[in-house]
Protein backbone atom coordinates (compact mmCIF):
# COMPACT_ATOMS: atom_id res chain seq x y z
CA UNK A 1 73.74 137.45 72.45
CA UNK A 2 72.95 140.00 69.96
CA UNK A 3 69.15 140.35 71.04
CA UNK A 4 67.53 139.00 74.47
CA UNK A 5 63.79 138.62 75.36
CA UNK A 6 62.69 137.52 78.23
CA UNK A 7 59.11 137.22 79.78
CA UNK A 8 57.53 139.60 77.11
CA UNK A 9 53.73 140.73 77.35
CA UNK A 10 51.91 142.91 75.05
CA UNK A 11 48.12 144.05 74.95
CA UNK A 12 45.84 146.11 72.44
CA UNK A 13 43.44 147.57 75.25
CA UNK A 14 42.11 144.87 77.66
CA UNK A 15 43.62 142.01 75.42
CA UNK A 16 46.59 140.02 75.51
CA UNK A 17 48.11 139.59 72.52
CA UNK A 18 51.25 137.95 73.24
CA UNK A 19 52.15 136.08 76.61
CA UNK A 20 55.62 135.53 78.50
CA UNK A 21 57.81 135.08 75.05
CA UNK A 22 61.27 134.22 75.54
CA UNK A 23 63.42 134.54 72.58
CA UNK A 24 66.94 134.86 71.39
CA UNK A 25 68.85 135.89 68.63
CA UNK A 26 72.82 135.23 68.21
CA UNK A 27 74.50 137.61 66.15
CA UNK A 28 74.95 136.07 62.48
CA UNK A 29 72.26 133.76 63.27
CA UNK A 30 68.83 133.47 60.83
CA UNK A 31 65.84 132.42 63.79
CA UNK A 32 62.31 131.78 62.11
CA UNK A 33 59.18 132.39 64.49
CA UNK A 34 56.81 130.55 62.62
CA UNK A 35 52.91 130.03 63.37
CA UNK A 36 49.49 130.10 62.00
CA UNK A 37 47.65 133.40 60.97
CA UNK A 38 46.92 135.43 64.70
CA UNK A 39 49.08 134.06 66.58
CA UNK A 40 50.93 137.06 67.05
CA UNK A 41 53.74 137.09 64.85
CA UNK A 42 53.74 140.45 63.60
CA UNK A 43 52.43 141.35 66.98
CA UNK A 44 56.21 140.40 68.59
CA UNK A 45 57.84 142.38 65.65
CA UNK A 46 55.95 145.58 66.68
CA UNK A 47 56.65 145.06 69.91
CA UNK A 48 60.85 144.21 69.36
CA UNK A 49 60.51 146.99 66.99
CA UNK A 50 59.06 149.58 69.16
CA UNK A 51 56.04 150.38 67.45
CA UNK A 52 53.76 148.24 69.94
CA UNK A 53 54.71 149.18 73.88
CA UNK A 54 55.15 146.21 75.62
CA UNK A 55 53.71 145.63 79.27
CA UNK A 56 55.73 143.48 81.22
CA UNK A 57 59.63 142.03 80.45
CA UNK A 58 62.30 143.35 78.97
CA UNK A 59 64.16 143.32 75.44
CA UNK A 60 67.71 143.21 75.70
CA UNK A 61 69.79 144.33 72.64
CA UNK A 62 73.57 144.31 72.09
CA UNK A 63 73.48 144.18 76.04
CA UNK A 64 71.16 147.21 76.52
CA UNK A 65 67.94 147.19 77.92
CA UNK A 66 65.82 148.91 74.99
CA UNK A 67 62.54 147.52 76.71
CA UNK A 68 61.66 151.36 76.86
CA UNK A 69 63.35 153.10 73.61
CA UNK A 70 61.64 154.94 71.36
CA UNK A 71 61.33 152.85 67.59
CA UNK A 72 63.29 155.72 65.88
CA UNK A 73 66.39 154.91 68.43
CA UNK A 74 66.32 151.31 67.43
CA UNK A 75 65.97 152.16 64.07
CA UNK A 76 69.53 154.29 64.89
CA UNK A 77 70.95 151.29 67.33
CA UNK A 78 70.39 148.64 64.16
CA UNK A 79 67.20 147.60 64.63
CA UNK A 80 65.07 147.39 60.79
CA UNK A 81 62.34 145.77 59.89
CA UNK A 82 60.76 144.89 56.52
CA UNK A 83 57.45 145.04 57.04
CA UNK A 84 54.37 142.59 55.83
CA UNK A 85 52.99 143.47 52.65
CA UNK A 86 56.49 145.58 51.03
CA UNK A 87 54.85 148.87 51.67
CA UNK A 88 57.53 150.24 48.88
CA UNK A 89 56.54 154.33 48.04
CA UNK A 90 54.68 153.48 44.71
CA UNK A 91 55.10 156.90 42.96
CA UNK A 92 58.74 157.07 43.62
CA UNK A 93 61.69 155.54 41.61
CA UNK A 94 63.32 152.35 42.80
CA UNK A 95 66.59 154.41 43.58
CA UNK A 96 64.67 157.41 45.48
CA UNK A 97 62.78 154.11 47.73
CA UNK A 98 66.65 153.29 48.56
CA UNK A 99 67.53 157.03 49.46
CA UNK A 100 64.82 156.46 51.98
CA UNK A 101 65.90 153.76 53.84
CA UNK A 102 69.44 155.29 54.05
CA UNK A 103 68.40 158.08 55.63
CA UNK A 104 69.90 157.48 59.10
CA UNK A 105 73.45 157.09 57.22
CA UNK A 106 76.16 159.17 56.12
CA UNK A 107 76.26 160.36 52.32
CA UNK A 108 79.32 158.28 51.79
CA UNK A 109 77.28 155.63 53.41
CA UNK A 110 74.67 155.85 51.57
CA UNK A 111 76.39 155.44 48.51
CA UNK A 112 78.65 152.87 49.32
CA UNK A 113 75.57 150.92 50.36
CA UNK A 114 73.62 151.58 47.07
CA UNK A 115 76.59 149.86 45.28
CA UNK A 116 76.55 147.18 46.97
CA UNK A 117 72.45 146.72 47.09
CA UNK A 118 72.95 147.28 43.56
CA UNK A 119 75.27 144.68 42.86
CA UNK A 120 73.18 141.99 44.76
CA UNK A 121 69.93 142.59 42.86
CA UNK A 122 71.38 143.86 39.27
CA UNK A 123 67.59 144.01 38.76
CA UNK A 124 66.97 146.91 41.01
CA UNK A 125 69.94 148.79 38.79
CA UNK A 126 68.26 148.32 35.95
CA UNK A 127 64.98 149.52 37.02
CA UNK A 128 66.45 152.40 39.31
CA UNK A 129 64.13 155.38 37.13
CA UNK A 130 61.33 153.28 37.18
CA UNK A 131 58.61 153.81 39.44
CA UNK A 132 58.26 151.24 42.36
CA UNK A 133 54.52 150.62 41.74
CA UNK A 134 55.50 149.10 38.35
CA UNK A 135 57.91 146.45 39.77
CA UNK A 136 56.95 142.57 39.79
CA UNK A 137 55.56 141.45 42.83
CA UNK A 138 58.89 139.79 43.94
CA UNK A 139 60.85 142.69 42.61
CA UNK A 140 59.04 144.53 45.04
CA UNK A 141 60.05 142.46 48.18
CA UNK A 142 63.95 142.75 46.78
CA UNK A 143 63.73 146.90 46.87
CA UNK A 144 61.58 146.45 50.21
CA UNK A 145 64.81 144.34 51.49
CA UNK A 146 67.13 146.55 49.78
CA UNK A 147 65.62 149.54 51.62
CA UNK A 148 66.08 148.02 54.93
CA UNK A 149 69.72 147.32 53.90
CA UNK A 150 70.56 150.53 53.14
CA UNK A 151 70.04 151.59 56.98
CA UNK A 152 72.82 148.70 57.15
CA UNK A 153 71.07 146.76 60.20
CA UNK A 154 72.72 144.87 63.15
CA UNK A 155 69.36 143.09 63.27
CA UNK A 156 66.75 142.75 60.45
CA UNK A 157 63.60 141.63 60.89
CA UNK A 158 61.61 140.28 58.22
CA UNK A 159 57.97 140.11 58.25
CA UNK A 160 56.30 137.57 56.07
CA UNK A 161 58.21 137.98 52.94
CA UNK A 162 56.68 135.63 50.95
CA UNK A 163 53.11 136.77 51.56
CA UNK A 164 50.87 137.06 48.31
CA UNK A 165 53.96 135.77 46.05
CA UNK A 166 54.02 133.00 43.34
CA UNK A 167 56.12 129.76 44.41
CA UNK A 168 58.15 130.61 41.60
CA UNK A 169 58.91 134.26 43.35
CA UNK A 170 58.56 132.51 46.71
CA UNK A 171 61.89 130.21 46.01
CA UNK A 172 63.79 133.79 44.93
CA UNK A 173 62.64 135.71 48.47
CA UNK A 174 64.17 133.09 50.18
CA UNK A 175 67.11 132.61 48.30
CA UNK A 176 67.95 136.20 48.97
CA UNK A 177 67.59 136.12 52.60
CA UNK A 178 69.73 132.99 52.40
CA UNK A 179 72.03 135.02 50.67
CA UNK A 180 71.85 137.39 53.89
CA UNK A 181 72.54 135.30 56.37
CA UNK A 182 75.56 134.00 54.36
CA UNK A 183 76.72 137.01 54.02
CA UNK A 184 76.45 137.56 58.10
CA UNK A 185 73.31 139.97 58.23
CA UNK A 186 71.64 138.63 61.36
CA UNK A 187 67.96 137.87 60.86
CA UNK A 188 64.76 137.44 62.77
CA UNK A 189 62.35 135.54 59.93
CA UNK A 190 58.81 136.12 60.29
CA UNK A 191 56.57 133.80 58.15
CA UNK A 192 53.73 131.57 57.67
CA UNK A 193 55.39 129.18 55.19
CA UNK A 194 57.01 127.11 58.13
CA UNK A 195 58.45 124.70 56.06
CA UNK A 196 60.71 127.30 53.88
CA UNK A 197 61.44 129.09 56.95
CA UNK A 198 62.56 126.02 58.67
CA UNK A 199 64.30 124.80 55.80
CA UNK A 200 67.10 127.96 55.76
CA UNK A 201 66.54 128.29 59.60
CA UNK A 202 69.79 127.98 62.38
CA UNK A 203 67.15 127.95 64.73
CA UNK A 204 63.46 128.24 65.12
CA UNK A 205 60.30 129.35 67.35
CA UNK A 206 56.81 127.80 67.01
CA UNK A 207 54.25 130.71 68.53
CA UNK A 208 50.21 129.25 69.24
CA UNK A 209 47.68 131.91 70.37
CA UNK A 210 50.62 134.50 71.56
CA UNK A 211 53.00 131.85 73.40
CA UNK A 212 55.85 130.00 72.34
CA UNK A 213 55.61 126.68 72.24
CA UNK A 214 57.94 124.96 70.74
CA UNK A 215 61.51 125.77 70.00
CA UNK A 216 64.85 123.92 68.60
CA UNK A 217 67.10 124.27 65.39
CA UNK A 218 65.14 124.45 62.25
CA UNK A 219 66.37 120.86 61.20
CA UNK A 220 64.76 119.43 64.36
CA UNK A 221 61.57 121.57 64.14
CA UNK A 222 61.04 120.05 60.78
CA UNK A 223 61.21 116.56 61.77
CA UNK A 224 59.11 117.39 65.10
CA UNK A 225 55.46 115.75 64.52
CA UNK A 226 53.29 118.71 65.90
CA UNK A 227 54.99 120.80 63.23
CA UNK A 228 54.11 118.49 60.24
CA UNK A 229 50.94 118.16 61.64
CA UNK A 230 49.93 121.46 62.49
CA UNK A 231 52.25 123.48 59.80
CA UNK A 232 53.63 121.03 57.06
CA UNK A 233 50.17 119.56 56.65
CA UNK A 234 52.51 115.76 56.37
């Protein structure tokens, strides 16, 4: 088991954000958490990501207790997230917003990475001198993926990828991250869209007002009634 939660709490102040979340993540595995804006999606990420302390249960990772690790460790144990809303560096070039995310990394690294980045999205060559800011929408989601890949992760998390996109541009974010978890990057897949989530999904969670509710493979969740009720709209 690549990454282990178990009985997970976090507050902002006096207020419980999330409650008692168990959740797993097999290495090579792609798991969606799925669930309606404020249920605490991104809330879990921050917390699994360090960013948000967590005040009861532990995260396990790799089969180390990292429940109390600073977010730069994880960052250095494997640990990178994309976060919601690309957050590329505007005024820098495509290829500088790489360098970035490779900082953790050896030169030869580095470079060996960039190759390879820039031989999955040829786009991203292309545009290397351009400016981020000036990238598509969806072109900015690749170099925000790209960026985390260049830290080469153990685990990536993804937050809401296809947030503000086209369904044309939609369809290519998650053909790339299919492309990811083909090509064995293991994957915790944040996102609203349940049913595309689902749809590429080994397994999935369904979180409701900061608890998990439901969870099976994504096949099952898909077919599951509450889900097409609640998240499908069938």
């Amino acid at each position: 088991m690549l990454l282990d939660v178990k009985g997970l709490d976090c507050h902002y102040g006096r207020i419980q954000a999330i409650s008692n979340i168990d959740i797993n993540v097999d290495d090579g595995e792609l798991v969606a958490l799925v669930g309606a804006n404020g249920a605490g999606k991104t809330t879990l990420l921050k917390a699994l990501s360090g960013i948000l302390p967590a005040s009861t249960g532990t995260i396990t990772f790799n089969g180390h207790d990292i429940s109390r690790v600073s977010s730069d460790k994880r960052v250095r144990l494997g640990i990178i997230q994309v976060p919601e809303g690309r957050q590329v560096f505007a005024p820098m070039t495509v290829e500088d917003n790489l360098v970035v995310g490779g900082y953790t990394r050896s030169q030869t690294e580095r470079d060996e990475t960039l190759d390879q980045v820039y031989e999955m999205f040829p786009v991203l060559k292309d545009r290397r001198h351009s400016a981020a800011g000036t990238l598509s929408g969806g072109q900015q989601q690749m170099l925000a993926i790209s960026r985390a890949l260049m830290a080469r992760p153990r685990l990536l998390f993804l937050d809401e990828p296809s947030m503000g996109l086209s369904p044309l541009l939609v369809d290519e974010v998650f053909e790339t991250v299919q492309k990811l978890r083909d090509g064995g990057t293991t994957i915790l897949l944040v996102e609203q869209n349940a049913y595309m989530a689902l749809a590429i999904a080994d397994r999935g969670y369904v979180l409701e007002a900061g608890s998990i509710v439901l969870a099976d493979s994504g096949e099952k969740l898909i077919a599951n009634d509450r889900v097409k009720q609640a998240y499908l709209g069938l």
